[in-house]
PDB file of N, CA and C in Angstrom:
ATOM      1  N   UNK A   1      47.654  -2.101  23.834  1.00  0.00           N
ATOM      2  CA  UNK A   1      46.285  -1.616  23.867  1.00  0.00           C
ATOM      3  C   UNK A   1      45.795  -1.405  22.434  1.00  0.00           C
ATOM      4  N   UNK A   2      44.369  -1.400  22.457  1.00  0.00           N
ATOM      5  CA  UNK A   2      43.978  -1.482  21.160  1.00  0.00           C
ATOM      6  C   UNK A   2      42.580  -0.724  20.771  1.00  0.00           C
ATOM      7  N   UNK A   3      42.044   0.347  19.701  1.00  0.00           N
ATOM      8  CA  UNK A   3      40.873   0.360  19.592  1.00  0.00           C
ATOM      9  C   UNK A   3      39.599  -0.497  18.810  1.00  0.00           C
ATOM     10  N   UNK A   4      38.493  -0.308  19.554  1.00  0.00           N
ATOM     11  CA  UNK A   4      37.618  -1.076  19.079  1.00  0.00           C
ATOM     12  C   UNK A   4      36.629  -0.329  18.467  1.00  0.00           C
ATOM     13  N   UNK A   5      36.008  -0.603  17.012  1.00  0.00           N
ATOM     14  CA  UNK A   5      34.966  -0.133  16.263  1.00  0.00           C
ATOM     15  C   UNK A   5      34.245  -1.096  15.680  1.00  0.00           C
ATOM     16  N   UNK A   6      32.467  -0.306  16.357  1.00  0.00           N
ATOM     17  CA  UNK A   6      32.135  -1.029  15.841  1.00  0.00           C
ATOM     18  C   UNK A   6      30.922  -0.775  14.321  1.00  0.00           C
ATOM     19  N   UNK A   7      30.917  -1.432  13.420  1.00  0.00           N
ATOM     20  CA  UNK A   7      29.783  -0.810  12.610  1.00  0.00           C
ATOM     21  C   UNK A   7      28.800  -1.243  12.800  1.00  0.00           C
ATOM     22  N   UNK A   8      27.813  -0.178  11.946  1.00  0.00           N
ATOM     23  CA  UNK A   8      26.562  -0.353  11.833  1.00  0.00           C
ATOM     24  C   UNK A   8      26.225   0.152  10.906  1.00  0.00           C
ATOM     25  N   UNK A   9      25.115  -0.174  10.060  1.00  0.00           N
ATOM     26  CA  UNK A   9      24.302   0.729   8.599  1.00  0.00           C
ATOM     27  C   UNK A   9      23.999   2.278   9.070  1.00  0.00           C
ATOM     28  N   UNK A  10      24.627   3.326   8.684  1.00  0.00           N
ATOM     29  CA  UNK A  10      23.948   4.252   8.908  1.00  0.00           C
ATOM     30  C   UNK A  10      22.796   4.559   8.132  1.00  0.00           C
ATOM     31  N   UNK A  11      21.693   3.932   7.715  1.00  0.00           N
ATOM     32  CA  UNK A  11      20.210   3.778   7.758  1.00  0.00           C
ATOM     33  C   UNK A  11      19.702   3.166   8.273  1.00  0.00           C
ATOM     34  N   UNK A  12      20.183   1.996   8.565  1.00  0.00           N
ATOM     35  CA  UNK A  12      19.041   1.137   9.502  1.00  0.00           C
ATOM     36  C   UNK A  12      19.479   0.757  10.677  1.00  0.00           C
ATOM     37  N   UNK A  13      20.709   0.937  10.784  1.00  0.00           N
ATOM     38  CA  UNK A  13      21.123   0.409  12.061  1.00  0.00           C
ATOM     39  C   UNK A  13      21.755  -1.015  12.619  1.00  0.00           C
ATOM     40  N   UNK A  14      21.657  -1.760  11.523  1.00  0.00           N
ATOM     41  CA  UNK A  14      21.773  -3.463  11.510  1.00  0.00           C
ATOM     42  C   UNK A  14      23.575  -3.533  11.665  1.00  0.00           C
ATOM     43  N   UNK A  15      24.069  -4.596  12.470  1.00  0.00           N
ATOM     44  CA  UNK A  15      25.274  -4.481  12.823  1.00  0.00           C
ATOM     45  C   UNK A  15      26.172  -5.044  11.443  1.00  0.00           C
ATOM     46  N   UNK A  16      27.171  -4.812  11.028  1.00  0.00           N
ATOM     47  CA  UNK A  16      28.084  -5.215  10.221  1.00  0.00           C
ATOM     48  C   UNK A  16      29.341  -6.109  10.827  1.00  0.00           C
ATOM     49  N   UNK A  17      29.857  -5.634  11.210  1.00  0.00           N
ATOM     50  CA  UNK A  17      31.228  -5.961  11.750  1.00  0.00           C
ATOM     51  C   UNK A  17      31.803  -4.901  13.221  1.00  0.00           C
ATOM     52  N   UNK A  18      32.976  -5.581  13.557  1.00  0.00           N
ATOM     53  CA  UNK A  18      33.781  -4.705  14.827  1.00  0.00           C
ATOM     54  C   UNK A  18      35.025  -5.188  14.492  1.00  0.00           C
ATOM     55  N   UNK A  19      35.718  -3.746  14.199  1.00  0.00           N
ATOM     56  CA  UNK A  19      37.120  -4.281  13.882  1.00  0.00           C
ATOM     57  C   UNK A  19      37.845  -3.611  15.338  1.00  0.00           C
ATOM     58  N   UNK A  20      38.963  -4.036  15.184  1.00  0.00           N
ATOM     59  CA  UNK A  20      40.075  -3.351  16.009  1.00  0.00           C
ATOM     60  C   UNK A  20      41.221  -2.852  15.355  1.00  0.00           C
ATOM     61  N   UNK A  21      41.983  -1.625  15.967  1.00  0.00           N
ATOM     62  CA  UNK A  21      43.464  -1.444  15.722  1.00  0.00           C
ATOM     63  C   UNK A  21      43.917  -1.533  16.559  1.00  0.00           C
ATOM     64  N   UNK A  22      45.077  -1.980  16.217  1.00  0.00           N
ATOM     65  CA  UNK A  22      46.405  -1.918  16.844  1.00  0.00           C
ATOM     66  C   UNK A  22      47.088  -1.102  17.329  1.00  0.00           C
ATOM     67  N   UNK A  23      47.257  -0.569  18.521  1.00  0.00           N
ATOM     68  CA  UNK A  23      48.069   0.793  18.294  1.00  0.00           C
ATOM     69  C   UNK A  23      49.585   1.017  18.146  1.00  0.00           C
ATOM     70  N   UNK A  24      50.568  -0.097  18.110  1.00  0.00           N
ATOM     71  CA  UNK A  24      51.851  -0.637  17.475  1.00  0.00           C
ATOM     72  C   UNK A  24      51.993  -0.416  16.289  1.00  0.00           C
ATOM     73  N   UNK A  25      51.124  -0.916  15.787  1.00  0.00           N
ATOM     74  CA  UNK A  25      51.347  -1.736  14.596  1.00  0.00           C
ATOM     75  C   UNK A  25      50.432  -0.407  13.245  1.00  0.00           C
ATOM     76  N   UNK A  26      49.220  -0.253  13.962  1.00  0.00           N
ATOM     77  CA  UNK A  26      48.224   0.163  13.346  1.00  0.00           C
ATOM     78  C   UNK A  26      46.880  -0.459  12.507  1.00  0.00           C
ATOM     79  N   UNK A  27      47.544  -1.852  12.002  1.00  0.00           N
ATOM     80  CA  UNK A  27      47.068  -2.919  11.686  1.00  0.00           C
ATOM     81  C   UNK A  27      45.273  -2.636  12.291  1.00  0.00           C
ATOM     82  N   UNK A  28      44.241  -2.728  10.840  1.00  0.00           N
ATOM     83  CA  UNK A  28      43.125  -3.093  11.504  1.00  0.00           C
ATOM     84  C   UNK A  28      42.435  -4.350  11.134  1.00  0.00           C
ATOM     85  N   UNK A  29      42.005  -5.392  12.152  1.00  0.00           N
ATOM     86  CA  UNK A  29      41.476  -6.182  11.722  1.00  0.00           C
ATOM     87  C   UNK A  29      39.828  -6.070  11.932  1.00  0.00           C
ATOM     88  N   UNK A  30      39.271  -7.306  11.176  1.00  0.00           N
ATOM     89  CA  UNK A  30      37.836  -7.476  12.081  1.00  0.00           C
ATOM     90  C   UNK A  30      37.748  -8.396  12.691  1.00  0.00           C
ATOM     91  N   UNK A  31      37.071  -8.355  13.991  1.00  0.00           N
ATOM     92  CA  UNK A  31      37.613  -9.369  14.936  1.00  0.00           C
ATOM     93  C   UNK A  31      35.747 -10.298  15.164  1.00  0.00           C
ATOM     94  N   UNK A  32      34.687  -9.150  14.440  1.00  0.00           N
ATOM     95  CA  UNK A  32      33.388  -9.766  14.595  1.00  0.00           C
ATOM     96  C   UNK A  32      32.654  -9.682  13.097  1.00  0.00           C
ATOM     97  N   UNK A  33      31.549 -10.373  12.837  1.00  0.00           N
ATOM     98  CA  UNK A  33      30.753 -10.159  11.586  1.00  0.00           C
ATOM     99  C   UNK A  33      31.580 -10.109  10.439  1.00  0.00           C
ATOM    100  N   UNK A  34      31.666  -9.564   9.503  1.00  0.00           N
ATOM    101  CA  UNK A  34      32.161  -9.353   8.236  1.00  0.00           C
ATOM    102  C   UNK A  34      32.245  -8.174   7.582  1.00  0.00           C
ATOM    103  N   UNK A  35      32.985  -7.589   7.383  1.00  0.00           N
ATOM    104  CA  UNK A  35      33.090  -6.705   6.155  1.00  0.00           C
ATOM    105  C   UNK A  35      32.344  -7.042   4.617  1.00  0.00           C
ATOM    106  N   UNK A  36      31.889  -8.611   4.712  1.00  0.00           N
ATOM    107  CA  UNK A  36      31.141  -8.843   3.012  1.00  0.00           C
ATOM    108  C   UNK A  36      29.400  -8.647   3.600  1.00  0.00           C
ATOM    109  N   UNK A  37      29.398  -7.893   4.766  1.00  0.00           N
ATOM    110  CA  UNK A  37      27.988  -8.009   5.013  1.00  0.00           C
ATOM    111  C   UNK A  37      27.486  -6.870   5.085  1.00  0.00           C
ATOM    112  N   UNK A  38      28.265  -5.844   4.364  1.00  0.00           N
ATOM    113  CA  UNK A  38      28.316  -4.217   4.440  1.00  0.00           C
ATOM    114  C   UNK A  38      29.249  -3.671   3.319  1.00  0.00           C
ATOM    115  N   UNK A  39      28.311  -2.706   2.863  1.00  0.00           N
ATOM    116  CA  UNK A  39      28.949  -1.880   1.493  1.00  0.00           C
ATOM    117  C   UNK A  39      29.981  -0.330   2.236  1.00  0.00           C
ATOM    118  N   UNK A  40      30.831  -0.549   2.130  1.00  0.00           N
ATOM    119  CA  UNK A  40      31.598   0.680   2.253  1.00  0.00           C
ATOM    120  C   UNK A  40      31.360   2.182   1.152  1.00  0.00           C
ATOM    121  N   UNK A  41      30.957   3.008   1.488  1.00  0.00           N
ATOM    122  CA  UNK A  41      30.967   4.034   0.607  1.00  0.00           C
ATOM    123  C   UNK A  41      31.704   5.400   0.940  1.00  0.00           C
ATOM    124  N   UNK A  42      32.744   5.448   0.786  1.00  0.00           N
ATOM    125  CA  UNK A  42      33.784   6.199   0.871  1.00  0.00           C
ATOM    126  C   UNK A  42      33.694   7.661   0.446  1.00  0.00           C
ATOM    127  N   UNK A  43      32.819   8.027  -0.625  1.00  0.00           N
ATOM    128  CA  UNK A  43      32.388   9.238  -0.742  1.00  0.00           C
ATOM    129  C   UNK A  43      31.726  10.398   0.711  1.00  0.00           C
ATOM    130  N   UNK A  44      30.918   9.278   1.519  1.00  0.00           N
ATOM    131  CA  UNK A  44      30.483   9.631   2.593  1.00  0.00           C
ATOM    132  C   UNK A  44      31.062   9.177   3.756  1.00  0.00           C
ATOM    133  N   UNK A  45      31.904   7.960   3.737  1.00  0.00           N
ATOM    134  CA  UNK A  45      33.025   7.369   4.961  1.00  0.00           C
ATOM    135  C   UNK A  45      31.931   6.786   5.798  1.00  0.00           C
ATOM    136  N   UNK A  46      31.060   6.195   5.113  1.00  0.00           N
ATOM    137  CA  UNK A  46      29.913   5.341   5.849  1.00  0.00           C
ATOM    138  C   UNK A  46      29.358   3.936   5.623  1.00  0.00           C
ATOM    139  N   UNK A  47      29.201   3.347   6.070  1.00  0.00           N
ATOM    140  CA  UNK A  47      28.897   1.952   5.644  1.00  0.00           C
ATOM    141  C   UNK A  47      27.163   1.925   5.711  1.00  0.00           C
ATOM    142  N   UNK A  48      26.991   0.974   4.742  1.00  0.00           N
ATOM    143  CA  UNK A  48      25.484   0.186   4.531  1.00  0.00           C
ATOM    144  C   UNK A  48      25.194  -1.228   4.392  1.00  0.00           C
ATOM    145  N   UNK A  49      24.410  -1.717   5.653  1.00  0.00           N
ATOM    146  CA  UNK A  49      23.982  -2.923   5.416  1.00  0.00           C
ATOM    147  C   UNK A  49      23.975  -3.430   3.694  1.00  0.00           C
ATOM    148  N   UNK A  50      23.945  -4.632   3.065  1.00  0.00           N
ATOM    149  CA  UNK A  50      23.760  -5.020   2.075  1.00  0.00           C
ATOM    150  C   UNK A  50      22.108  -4.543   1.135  1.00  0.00           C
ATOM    151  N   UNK A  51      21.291  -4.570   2.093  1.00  0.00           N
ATOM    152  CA  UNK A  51      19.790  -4.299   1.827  1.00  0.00           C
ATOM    153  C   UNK A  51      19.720  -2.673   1.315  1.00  0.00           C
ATOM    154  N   UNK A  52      20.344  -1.819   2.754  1.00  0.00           N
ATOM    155  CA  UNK A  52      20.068  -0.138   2.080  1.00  0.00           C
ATOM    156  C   UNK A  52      21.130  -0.345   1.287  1.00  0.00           C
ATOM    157  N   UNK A  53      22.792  -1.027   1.109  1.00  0.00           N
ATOM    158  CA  UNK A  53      23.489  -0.013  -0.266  1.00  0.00           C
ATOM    159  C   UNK A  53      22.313  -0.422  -1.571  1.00  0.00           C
ATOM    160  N   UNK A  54      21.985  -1.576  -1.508  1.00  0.00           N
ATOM    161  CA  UNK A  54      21.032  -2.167  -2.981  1.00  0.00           C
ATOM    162  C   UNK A  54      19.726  -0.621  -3.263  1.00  0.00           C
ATOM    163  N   UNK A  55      19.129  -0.978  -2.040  1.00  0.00           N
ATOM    164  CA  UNK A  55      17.580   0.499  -2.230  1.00  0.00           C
ATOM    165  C   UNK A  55      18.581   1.864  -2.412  1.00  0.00           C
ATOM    166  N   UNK A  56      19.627   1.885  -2.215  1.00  0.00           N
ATOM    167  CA  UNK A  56      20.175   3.140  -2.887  1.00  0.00           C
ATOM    168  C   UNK A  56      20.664   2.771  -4.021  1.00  0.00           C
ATOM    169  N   UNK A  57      20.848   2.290  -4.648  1.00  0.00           N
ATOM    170  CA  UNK A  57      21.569   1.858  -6.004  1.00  0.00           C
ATOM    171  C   UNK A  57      23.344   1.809  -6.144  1.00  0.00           C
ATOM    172  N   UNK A  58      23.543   1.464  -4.588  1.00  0.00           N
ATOM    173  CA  UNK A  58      25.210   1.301  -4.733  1.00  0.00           C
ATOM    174  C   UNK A  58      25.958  -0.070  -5.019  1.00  0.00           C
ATOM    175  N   UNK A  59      24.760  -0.681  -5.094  1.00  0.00           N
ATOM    176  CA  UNK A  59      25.689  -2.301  -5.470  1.00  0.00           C
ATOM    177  C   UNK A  59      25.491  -2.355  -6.728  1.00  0.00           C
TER     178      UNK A  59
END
């Protein structure tokens, strides 16, 4: 069995990716969209479409 997540921009809402884990293994992959289509910002543990990280000045 396995969990499924999925992202989204927390500003706009636009989908990023859906990864899964593993629950064996732990292993997460992405199984939809991309991770290069979304800025990770770890300070807040939130992701942003490419468009809001830029209008915030994170890229």
């Amino acid at each position: 069995m396995s969990d499924i997540n999925e992202i989204y921009c927390v500003d706009c809402g636009k989908f990023i990716s859906t990864e899964e884990k593993e629950d064996i293994c732990g292993d997460i992959k992405c199984i939809a969209g991309s991770y290069e289509d979304g800025y990770y910002y770890g300070k807040e543990d939130v992701f942003y479409c490419k468009e809001c990280a830029a209008k915030r000045g994170l890229e």
